[in-house]
Each structure stands twice: as structure tokens, then as C-alpha cells.
Protein backbone atom coordinates (compact mmCIF):
# COMPACT_ATOMS: atom_id res chain seq x y z
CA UNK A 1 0.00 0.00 0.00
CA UNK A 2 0.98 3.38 -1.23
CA UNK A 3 1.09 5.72 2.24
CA UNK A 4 3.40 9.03 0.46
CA UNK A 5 0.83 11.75 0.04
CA UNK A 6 -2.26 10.46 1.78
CA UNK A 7 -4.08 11.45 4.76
CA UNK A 8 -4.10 9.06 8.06
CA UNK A 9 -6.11 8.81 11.00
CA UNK A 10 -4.51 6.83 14.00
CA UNK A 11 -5.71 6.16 17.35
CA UNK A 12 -4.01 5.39 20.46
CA UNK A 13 -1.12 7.53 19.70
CA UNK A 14 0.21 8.49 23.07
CA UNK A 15 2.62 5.01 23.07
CA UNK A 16 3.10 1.47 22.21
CA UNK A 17 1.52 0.34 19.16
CA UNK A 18 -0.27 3.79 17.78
CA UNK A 19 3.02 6.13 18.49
CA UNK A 20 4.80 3.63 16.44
CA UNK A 21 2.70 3.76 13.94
CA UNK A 22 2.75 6.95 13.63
CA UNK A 23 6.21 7.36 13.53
CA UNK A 24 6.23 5.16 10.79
CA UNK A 25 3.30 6.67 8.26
CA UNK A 26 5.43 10.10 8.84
CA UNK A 27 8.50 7.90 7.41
CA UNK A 28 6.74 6.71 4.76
CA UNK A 29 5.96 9.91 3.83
CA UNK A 30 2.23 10.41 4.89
CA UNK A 31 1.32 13.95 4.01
CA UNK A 32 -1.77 14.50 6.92
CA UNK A 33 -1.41 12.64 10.44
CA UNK A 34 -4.63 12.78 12.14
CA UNK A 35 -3.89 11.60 16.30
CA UNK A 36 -7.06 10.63 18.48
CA UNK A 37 -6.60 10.24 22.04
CA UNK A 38 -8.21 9.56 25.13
CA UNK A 39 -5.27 9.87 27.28
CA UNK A 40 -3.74 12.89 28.51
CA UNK A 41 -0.05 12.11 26.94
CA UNK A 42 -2.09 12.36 23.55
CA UNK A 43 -0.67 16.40 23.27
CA UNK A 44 2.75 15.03 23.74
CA UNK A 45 2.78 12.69 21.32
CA UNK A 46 1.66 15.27 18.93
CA UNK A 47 4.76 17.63 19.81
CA UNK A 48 7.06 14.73 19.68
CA UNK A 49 6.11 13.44 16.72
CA UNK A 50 6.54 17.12 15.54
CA UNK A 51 9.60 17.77 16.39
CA UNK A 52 11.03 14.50 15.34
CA UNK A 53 9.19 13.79 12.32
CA UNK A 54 8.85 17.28 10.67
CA UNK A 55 5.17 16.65 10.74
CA UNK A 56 2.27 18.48 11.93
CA UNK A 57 -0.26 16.83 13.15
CA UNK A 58 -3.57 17.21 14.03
CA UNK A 59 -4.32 16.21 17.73
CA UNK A 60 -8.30 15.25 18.80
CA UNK A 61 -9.50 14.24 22.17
């Protein structure tokens, strides 16, 4: 599956299985990253990913 350009929504974001993820659709080149979380680390994971992917994601709660 082509990821480079699209739009992505992920969930669970703040660690484990959905941060990697996300880390890995910003490698691939995903062009929107769409985080929802329940948790309050969700804004965190938005500023890391951020500041180490060069993304800028959306963050919903």
C-alpha cells in the first residue's frame, strides 16, 4: 500500500503500538497525520512526533 501523500487517521497515539505507527506513516511519507486520544499524553505525542518527524499533526480528544 501506497502511504506518500495520503491522509491518516490513528488512534491510540500516546505510546506502544499507535506512536509507532505513527512514527512510521510520517517515514513513509504520509502527508496528513490525524492523532485521536483519550489519554492525557495524547498532546505530547503530537509535539514529539513534531519535532522529530517534521510533521504536523492534528491532535483530537
Amino acid at each position: 500500500m501506497e502511504i506518500k501523500g495520503k491522509n491518516v487517521l490513528i488512534t491510540g497515539s500516546a505510546a506502544g503500538i499507535g506512536q509507532a505507527t505513527a512514527f512510521a506513516l510520517a517515514d513513509a511519507g504520509a502527508a496528513g497525520i490525524a492523532l485521536a486520544d483519550l489519554d492525557e499524553k495524547g498532546p505530547a505525542a503530537r509535539r514529539t512526533l513534531s519535532s522529530k518527524k517534521e510533521q504536523r499533526p492534528f491532535f483530537a480528544r
